[in-house]
PDB file of N, CA and C in Angstrom:
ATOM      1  N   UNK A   1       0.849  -1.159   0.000  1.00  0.00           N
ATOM      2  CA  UNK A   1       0.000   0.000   0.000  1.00  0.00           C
ATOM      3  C   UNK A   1       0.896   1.224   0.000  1.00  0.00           C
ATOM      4  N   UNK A   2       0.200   2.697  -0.828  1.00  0.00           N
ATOM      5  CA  UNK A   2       1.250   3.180  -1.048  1.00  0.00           C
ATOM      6  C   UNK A   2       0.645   4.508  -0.583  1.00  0.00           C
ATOM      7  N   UNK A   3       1.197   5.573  -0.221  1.00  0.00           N
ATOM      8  CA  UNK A   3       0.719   7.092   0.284  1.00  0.00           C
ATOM      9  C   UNK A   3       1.361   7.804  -0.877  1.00  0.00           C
ATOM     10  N   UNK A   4      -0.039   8.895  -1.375  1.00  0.00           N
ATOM     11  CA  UNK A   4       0.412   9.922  -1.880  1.00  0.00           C
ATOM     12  C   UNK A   4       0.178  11.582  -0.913  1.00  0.00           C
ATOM     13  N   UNK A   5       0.618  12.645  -1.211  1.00  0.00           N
ATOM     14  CA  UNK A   5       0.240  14.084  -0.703  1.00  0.00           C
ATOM     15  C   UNK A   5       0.296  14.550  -2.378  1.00  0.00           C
ATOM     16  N   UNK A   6      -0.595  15.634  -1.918  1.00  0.00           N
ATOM     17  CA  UNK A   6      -0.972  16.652  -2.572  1.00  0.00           C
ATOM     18  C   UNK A   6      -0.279  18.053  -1.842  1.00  0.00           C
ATOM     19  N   UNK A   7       0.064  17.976  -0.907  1.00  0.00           N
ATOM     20  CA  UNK A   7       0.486  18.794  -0.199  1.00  0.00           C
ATOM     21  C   UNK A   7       1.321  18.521   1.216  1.00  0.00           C
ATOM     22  N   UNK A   8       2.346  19.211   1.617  1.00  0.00           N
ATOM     23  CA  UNK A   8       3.288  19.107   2.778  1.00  0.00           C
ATOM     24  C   UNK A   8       3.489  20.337   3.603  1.00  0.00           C
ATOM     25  N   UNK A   9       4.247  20.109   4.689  1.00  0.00           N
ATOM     26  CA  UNK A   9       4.589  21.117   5.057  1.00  0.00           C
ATOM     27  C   UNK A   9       5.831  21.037   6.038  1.00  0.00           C
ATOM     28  N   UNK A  10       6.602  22.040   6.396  1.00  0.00           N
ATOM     29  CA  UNK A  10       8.440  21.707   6.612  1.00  0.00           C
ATOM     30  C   UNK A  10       8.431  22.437   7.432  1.00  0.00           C
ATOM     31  N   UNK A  11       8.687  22.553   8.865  1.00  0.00           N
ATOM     32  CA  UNK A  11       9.089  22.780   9.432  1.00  0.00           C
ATOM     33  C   UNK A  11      10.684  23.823   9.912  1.00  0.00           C
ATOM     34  N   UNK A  12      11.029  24.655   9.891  1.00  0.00           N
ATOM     35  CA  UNK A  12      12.098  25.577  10.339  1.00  0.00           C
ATOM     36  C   UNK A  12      12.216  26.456  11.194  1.00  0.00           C
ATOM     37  N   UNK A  13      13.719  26.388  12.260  1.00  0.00           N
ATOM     38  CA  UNK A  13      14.193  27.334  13.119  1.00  0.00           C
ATOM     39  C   UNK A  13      15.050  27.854  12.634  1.00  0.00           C
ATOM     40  N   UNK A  14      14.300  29.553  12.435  1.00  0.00           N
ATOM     41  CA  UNK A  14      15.513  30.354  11.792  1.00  0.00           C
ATOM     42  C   UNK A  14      16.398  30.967  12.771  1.00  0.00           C
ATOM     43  N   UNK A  15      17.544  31.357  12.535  1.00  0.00           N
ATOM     44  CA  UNK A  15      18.326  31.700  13.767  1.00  0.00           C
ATOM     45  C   UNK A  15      17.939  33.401  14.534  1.00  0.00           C
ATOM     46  N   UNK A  16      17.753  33.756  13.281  1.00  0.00           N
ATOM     47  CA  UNK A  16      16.906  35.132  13.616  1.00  0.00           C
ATOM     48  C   UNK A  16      15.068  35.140  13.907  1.00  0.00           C
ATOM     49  N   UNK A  17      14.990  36.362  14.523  1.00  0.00           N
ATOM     50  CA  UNK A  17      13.733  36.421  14.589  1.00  0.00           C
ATOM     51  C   UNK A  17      13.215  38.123  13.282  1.00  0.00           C
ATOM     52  N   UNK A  18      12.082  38.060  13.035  1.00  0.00           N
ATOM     53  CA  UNK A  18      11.794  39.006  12.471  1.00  0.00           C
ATOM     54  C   UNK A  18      11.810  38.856  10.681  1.00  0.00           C
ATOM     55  N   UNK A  19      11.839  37.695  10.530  1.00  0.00           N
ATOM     56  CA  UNK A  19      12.434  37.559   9.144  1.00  0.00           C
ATOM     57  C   UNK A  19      11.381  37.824   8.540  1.00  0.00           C
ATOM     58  N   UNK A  20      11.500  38.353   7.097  1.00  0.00           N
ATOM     59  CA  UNK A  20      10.049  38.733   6.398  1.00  0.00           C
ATOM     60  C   UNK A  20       9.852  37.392   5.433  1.00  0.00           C
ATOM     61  N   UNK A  21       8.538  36.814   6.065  1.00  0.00           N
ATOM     62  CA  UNK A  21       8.466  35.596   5.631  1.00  0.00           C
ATOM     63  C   UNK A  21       8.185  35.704   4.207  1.00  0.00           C
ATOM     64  N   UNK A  22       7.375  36.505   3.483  1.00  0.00           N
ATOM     65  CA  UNK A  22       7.436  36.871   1.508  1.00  0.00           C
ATOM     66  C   UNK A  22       8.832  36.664   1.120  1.00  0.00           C
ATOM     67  N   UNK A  23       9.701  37.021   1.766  1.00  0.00           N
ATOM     68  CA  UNK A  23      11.111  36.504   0.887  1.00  0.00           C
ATOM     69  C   UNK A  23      11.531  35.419   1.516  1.00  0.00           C
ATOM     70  N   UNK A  24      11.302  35.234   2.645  1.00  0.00           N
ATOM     71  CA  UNK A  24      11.512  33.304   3.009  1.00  0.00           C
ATOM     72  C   UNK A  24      11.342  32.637   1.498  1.00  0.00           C
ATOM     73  N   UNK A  25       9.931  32.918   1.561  1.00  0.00           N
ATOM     74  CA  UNK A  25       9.187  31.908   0.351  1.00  0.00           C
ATOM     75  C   UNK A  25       9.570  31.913  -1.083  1.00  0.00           C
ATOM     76  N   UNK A  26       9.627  33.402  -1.232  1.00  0.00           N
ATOM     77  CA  UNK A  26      10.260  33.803  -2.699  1.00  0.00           C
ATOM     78  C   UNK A  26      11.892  32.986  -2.517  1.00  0.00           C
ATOM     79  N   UNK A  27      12.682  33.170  -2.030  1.00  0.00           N
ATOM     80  CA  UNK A  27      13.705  32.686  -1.651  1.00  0.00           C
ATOM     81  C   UNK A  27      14.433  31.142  -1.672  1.00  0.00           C
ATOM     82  N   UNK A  28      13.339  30.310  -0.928  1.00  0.00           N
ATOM     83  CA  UNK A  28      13.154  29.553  -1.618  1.00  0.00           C
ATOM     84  C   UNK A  28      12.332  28.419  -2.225  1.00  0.00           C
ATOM     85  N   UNK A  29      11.773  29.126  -2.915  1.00  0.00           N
ATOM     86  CA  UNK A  29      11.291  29.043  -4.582  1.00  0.00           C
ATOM     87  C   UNK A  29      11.797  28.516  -5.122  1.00  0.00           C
ATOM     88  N   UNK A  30      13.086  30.003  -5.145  1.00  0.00           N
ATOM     89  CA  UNK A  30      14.078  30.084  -6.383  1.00  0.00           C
ATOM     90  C   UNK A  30      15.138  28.892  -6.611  1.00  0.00           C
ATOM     91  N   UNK A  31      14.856  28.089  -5.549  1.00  0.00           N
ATOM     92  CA  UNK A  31      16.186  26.764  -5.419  1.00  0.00           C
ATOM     93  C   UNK A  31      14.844  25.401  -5.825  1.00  0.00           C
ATOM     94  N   UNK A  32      13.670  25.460  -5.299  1.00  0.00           N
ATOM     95  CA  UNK A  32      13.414  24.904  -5.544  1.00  0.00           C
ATOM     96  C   UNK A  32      12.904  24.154  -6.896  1.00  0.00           C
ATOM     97  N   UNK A  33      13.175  22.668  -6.755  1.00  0.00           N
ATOM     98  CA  UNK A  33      13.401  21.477  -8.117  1.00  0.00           C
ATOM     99  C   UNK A  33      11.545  21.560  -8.845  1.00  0.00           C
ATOM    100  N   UNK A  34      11.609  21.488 -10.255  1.00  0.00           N
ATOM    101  CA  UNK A  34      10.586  22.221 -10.775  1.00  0.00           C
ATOM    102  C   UNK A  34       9.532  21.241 -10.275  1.00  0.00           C
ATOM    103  N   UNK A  35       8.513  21.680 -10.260  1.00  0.00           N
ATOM    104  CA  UNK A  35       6.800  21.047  -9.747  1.00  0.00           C
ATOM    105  C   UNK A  35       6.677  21.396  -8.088  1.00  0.00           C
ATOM    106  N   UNK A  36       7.515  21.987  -7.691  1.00  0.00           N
ATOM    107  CA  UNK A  36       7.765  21.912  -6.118  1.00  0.00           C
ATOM    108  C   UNK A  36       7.710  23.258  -5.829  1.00  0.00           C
ATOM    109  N   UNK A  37       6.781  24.150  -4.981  1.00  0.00           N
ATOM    110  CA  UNK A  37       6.930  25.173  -4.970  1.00  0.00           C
ATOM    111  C   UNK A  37       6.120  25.383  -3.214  1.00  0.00           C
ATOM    112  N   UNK A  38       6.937  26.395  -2.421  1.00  0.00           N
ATOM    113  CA  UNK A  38       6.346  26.753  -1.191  1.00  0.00           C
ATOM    114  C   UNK A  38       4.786  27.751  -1.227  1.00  0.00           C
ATOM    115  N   UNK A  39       4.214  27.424  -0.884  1.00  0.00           N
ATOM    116  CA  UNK A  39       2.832  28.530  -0.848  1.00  0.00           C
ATOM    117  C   UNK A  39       3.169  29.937  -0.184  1.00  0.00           C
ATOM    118  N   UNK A  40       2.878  29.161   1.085  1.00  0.00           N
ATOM    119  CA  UNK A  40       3.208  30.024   2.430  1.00  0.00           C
ATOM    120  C   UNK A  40       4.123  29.625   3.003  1.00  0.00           C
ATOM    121  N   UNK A  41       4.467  30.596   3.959  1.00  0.00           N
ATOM    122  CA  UNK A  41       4.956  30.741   5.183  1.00  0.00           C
ATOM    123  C   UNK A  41       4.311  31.368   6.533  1.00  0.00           C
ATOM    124  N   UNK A  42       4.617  31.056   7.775  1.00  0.00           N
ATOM    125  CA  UNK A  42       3.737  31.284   8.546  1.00  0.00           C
ATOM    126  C   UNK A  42       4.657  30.930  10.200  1.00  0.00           C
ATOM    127  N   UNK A  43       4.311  31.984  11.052  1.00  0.00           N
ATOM    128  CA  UNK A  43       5.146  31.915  11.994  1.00  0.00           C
ATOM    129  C   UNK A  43       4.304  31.149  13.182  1.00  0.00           C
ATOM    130  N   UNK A  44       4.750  30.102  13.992  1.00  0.00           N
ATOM    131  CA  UNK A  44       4.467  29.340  14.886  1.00  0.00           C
ATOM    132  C   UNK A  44       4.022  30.344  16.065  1.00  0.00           C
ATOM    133  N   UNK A  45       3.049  30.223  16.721  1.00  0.00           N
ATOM    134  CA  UNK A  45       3.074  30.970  18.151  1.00  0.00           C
ATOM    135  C   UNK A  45       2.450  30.455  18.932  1.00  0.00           C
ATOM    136  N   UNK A  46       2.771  30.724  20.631  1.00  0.00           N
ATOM    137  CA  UNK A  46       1.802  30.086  21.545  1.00  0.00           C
ATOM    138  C   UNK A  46       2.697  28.823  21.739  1.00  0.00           C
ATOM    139  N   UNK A  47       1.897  27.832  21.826  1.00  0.00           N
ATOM    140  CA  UNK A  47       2.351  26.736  22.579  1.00  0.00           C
ATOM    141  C   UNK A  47       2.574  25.748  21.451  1.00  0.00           C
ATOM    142  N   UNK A  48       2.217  26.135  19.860  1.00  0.00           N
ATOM    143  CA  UNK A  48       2.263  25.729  18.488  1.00  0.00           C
ATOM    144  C   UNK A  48       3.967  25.170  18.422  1.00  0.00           C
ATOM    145  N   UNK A  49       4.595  24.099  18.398  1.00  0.00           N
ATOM    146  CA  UNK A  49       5.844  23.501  18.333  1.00  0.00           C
ATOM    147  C   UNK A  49       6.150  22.710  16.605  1.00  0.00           C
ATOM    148  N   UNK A  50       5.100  22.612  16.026  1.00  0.00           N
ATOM    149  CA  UNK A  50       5.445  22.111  15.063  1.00  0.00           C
ATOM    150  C   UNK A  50       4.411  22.386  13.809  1.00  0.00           C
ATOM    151  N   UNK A  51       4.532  22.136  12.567  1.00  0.00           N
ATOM    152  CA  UNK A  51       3.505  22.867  11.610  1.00  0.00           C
ATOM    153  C   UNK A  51       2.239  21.424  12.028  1.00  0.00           C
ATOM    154  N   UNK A  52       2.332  20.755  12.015  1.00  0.00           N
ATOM    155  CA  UNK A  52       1.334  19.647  12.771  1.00  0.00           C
ATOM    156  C   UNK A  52       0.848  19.720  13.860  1.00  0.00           C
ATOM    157  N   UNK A  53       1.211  20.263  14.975  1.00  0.00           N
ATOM    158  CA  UNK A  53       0.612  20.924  16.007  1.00  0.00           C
ATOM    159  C   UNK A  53      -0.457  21.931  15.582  1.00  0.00           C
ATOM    160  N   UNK A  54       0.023  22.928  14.768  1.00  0.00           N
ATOM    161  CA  UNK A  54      -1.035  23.778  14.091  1.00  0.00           C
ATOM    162  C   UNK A  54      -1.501  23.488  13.266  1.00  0.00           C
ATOM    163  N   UNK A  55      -1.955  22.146  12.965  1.00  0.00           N
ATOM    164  CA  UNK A  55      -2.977  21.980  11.705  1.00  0.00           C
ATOM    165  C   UNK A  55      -4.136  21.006  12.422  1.00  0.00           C
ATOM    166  N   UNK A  56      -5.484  21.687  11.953  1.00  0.00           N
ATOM    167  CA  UNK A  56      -6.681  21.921  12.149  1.00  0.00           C
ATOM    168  C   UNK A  56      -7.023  20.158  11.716  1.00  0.00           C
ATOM    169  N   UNK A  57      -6.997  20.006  10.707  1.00  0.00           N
ATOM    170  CA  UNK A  57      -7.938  18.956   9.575  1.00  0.00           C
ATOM    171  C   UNK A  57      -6.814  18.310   8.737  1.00  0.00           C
ATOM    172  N   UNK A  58      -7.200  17.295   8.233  1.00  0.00           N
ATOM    173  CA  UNK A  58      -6.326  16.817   6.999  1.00  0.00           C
ATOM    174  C   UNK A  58      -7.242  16.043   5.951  1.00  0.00           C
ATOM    175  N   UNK A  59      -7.373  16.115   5.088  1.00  0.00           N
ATOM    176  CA  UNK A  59      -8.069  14.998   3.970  1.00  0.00           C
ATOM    177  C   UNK A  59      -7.284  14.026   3.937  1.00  0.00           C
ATOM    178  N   UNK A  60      -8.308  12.938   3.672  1.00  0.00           N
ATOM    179  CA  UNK A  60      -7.898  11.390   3.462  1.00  0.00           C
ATOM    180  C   UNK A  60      -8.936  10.896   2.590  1.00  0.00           C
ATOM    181  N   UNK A  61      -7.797  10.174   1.228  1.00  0.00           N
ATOM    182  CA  UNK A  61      -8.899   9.231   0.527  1.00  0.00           C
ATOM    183  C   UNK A  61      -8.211   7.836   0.455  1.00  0.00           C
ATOM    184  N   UNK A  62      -9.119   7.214   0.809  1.00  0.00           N
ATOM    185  CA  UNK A  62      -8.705   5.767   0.864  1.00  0.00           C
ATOM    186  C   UNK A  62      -9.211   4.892  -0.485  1.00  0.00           C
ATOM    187  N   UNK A  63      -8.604   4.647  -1.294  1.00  0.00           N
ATOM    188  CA  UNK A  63      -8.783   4.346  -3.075  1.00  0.00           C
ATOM    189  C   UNK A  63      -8.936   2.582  -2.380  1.00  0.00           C
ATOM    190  N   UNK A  64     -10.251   2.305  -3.197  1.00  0.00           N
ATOM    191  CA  UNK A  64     -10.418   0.242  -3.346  1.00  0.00           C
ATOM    192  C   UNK A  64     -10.256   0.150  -4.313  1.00  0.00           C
ATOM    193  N   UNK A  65      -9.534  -0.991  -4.973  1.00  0.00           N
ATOM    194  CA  UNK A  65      -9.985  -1.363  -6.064  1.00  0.00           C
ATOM    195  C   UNK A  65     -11.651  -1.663  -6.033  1.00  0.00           C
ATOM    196  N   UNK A  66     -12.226  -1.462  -7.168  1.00  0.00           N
ATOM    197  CA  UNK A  66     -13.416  -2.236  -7.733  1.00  0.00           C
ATOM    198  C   UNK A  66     -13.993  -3.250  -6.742  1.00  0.00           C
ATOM    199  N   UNK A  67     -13.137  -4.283  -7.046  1.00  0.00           N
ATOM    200  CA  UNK A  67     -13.800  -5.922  -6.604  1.00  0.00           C
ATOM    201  C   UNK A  67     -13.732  -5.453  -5.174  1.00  0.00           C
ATOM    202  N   UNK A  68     -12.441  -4.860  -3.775  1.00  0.00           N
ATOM    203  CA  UNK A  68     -12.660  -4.933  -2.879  1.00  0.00           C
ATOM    204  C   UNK A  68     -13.828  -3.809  -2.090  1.00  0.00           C
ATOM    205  N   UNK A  69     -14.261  -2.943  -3.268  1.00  0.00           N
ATOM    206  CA  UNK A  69     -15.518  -2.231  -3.247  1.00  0.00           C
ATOM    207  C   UNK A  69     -16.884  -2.882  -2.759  1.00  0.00           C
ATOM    208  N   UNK A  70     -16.605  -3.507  -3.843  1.00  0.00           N
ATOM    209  CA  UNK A  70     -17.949  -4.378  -4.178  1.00  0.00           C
ATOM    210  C   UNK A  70     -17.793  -4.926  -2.754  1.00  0.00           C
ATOM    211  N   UNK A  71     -16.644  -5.908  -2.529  1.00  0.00           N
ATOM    212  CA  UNK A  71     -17.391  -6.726  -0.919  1.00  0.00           C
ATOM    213  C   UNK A  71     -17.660  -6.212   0.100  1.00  0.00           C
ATOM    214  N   UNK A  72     -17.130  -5.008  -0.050  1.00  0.00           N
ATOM    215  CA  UNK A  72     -17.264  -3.930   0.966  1.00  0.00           C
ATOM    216  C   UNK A  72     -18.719  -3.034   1.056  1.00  0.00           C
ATOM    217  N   UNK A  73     -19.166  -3.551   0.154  1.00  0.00           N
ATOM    218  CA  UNK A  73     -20.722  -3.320   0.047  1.00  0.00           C
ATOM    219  C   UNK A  73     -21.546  -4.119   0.152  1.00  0.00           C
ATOM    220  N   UNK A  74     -23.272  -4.097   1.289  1.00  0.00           N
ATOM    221  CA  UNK A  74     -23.438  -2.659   1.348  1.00  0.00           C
ATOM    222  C   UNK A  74     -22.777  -2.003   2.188  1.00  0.00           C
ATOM    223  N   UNK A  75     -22.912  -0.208   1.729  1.00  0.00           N
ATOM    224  CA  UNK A  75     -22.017   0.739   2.439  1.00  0.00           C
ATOM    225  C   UNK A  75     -22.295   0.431   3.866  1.00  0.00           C
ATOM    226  N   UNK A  76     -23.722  -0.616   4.167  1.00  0.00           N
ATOM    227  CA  UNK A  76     -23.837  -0.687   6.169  1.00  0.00           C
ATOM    228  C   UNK A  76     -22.664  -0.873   6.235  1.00  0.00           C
ATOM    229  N   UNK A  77     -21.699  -1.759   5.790  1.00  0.00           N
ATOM    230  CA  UNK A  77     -20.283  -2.962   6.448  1.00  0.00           C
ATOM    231  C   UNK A  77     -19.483  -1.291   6.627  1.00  0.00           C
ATOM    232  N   UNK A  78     -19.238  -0.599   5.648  1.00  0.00           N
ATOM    233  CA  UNK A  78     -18.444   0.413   6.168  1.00  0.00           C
ATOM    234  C   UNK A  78     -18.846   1.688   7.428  1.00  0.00           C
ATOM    235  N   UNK A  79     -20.121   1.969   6.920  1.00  0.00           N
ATOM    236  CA  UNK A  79     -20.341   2.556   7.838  1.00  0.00           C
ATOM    237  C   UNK A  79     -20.362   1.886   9.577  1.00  0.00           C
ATOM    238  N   UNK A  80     -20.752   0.585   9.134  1.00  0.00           N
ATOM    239  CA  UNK A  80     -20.406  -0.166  10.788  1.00  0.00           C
ATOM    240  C   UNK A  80     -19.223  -0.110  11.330  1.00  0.00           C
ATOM    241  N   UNK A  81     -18.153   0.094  10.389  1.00  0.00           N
ATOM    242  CA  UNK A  81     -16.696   0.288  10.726  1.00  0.00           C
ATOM    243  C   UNK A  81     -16.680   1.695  11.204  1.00  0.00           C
ATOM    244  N   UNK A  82     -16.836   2.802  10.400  1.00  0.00           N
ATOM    245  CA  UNK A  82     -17.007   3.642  10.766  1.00  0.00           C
ATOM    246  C   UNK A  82     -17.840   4.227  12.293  1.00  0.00           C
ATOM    247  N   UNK A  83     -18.768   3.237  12.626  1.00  0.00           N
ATOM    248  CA  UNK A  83     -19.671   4.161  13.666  1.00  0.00           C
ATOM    249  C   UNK A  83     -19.180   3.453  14.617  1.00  0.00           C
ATOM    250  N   UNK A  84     -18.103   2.516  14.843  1.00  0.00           N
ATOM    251  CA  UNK A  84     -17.675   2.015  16.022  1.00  0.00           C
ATOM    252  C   UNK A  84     -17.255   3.532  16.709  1.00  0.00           C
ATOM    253  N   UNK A  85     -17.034   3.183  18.288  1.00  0.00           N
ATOM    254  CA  UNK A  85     -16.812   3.917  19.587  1.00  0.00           C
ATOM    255  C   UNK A  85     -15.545   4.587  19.150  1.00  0.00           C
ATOM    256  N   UNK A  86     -14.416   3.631  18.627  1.00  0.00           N
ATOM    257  CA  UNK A  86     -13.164   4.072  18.631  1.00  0.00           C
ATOM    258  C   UNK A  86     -12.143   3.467  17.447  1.00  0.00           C
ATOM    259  N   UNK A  87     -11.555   3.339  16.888  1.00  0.00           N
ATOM    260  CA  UNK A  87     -10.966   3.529  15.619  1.00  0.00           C
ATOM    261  C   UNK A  87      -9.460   3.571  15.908  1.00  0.00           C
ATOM    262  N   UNK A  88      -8.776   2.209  16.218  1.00  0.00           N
ATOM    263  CA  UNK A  88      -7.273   2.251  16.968  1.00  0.00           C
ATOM    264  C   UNK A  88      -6.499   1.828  15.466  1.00  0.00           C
ATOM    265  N   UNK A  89      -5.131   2.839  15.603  1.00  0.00           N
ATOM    266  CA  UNK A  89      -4.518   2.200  14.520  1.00  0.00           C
ATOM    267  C   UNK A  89      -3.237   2.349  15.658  1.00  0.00           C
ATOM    268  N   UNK A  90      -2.058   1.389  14.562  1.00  0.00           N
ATOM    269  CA  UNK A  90      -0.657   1.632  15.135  1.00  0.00           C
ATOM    270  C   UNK A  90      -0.091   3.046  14.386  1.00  0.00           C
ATOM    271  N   UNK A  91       0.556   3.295  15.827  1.00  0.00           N
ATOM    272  CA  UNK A  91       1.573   4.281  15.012  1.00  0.00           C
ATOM    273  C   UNK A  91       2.945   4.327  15.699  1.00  0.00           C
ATOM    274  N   UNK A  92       3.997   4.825  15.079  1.00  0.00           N
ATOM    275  CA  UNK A  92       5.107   4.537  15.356  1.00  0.00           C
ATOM    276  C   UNK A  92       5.495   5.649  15.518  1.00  0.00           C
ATOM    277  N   UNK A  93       6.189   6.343  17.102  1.00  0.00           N
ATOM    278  CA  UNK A  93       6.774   7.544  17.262  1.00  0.00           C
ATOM    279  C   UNK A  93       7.970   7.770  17.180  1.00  0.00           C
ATOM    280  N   UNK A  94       8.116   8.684  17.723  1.00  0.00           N
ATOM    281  CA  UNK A  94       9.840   9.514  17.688  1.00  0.00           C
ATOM    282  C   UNK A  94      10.752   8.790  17.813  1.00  0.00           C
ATOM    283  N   UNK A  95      10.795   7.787  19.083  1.00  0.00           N
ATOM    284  CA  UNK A  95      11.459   6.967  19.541  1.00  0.00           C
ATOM    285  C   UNK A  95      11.565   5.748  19.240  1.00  0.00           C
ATOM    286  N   UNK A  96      10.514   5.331  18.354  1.00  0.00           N
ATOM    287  CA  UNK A  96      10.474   4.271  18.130  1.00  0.00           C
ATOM    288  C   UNK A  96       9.559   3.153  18.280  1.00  0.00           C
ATOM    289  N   UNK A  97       8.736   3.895  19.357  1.00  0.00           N
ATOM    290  CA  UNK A  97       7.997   2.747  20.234  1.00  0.00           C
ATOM    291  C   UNK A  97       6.549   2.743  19.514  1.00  0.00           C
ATOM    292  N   UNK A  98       6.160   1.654  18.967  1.00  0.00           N
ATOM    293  CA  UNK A  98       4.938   1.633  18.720  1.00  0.00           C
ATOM    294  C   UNK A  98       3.458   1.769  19.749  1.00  0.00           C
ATOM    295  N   UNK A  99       2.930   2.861  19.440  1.00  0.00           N
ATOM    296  CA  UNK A  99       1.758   3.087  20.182  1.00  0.00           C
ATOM    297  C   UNK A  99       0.416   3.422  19.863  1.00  0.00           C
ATOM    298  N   UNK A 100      -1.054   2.785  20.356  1.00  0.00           N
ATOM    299  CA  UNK A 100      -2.434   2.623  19.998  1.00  0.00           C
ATOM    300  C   UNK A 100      -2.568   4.029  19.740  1.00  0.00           C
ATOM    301  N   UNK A 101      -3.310   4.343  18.535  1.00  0.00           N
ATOM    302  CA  UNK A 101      -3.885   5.846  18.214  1.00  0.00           C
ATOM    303  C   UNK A 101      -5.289   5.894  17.900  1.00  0.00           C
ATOM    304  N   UNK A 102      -5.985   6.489  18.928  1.00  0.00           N
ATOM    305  CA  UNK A 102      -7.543   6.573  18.037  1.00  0.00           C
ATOM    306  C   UNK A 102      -8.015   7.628  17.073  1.00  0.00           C
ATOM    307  N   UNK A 103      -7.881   7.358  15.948  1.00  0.00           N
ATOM    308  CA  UNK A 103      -7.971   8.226  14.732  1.00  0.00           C
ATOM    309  C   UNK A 103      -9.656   8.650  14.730  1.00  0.00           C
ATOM    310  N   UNK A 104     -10.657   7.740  15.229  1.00  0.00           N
ATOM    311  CA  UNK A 104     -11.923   7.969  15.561  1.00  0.00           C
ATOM    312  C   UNK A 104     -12.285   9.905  15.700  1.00  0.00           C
ATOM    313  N   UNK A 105     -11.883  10.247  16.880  1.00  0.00           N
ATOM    314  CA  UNK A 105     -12.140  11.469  17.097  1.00  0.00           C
ATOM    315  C   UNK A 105     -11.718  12.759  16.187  1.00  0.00           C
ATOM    316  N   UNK A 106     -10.580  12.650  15.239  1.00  0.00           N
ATOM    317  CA  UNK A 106     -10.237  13.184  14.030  1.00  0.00           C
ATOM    318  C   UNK A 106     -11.464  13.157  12.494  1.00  0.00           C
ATOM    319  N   UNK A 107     -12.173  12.361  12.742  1.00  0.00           N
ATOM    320  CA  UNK A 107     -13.234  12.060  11.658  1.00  0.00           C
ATOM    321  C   UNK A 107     -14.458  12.879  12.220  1.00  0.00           C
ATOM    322  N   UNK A 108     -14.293  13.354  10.713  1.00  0.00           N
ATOM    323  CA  UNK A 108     -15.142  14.920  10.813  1.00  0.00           C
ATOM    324  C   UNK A 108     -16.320  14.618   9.372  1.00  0.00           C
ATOM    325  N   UNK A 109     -15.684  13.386   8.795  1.00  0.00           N
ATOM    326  CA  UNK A 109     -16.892  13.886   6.998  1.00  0.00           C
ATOM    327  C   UNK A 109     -15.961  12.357   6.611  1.00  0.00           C
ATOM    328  N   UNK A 110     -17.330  11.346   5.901  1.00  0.00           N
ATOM    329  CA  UNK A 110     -16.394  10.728   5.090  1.00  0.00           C
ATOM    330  C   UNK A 110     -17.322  10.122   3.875  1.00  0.00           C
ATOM    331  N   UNK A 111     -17.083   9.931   2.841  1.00  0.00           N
ATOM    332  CA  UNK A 111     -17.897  10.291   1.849  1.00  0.00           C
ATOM    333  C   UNK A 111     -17.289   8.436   0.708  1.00  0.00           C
ATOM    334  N   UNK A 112     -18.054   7.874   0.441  1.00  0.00           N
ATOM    335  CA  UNK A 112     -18.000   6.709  -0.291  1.00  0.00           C
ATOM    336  C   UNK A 112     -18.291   6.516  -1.393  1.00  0.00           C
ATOM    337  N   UNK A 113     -16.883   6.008  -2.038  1.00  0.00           N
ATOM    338  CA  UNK A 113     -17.152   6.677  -3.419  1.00  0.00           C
ATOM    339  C   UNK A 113     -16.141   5.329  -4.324  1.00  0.00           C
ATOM    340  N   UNK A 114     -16.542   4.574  -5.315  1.00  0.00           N
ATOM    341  CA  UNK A 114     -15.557   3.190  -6.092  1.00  0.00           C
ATOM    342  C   UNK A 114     -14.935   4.349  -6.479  1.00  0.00           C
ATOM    343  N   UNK A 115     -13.561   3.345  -7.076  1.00  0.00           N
ATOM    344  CA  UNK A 115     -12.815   3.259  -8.022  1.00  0.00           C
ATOM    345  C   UNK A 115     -12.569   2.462  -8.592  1.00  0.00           C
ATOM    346  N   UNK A 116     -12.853   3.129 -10.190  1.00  0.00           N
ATOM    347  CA  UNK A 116     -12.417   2.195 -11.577  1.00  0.00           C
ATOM    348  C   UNK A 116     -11.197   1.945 -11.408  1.00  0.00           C
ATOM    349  N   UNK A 117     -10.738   0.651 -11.703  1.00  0.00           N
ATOM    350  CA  UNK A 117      -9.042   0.557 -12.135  1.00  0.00           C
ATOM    351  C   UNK A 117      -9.238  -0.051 -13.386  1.00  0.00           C
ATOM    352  N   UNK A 118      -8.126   0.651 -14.224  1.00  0.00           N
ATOM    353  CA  UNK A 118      -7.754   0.136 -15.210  1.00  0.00           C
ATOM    354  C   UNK A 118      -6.012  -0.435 -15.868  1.00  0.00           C
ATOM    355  N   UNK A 119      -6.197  -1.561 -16.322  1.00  0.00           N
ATOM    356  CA  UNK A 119      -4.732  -2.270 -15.952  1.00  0.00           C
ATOM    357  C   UNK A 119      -4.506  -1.858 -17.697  1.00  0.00           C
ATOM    358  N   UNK A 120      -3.134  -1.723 -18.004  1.00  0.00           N
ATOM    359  CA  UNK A 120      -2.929  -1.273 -19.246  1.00  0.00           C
ATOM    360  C   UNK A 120      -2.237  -3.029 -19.859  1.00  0.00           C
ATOM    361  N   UNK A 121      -2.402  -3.199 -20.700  1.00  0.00           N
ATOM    362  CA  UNK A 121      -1.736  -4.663 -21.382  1.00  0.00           C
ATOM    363  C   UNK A 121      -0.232  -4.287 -21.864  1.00  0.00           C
TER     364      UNK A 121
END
């Protein structure tokens, strides 16, 4: 199974404070390898430690093939997955140590939808 983004975000401690973040970005831009380009910039504050600390929401689409669509229907079987209490996945931290995450309370909208695959010969 494979992860794509549509979007990222990077983290930096500049050594100065006050920097005008429009030329952060313009700046680098200009290095950056073509298709790759910074939007924004944006200064951390408060108790905010990381650009993931300050982010609100994230989209997720989870692509089936076809056939594992189909068994996965009707949508009850998913939504029964879905309306459980709690929603534990693994995740693996800083250190190393694998630990239970309930992704449950992060689910805000989720919307069911096939995908065609098509295999090329």
């Amino acid at each position: 199974m494979g992860t794509t983004s549509e979007g990222e975000y990077l983290d930096l401690r500049l050594k100065e404070e006050g920097y005008d973040l429009e030329l952060l970005v313009s700046q680098v831009n200009d290095v950056c390898p073509e298709g790759v380009e910074v939007l924004e910039a944006v200064e951390l504050v408060g108790k905010q430690t990381s650009g993931m600390a300050a982010c609100l929401a994230a989209d997720y689409v989870i692509s089936l093939s076809e056939e594992l669509y189909e068994k996965l229907m009707p949508k009850s079987r998913l939504e029964e997955f879905f309306d459980q209490e709690s929603i534990i996945v693994k995740k693996k931290n800083k250190k190393g140590r694998i630990n239970d995450l309930d992704i449950k309370r992060g689910l805000s909208l989720m919307n069911f939808h096939p995908m065609k695959v098509w295999h090329s010969k």
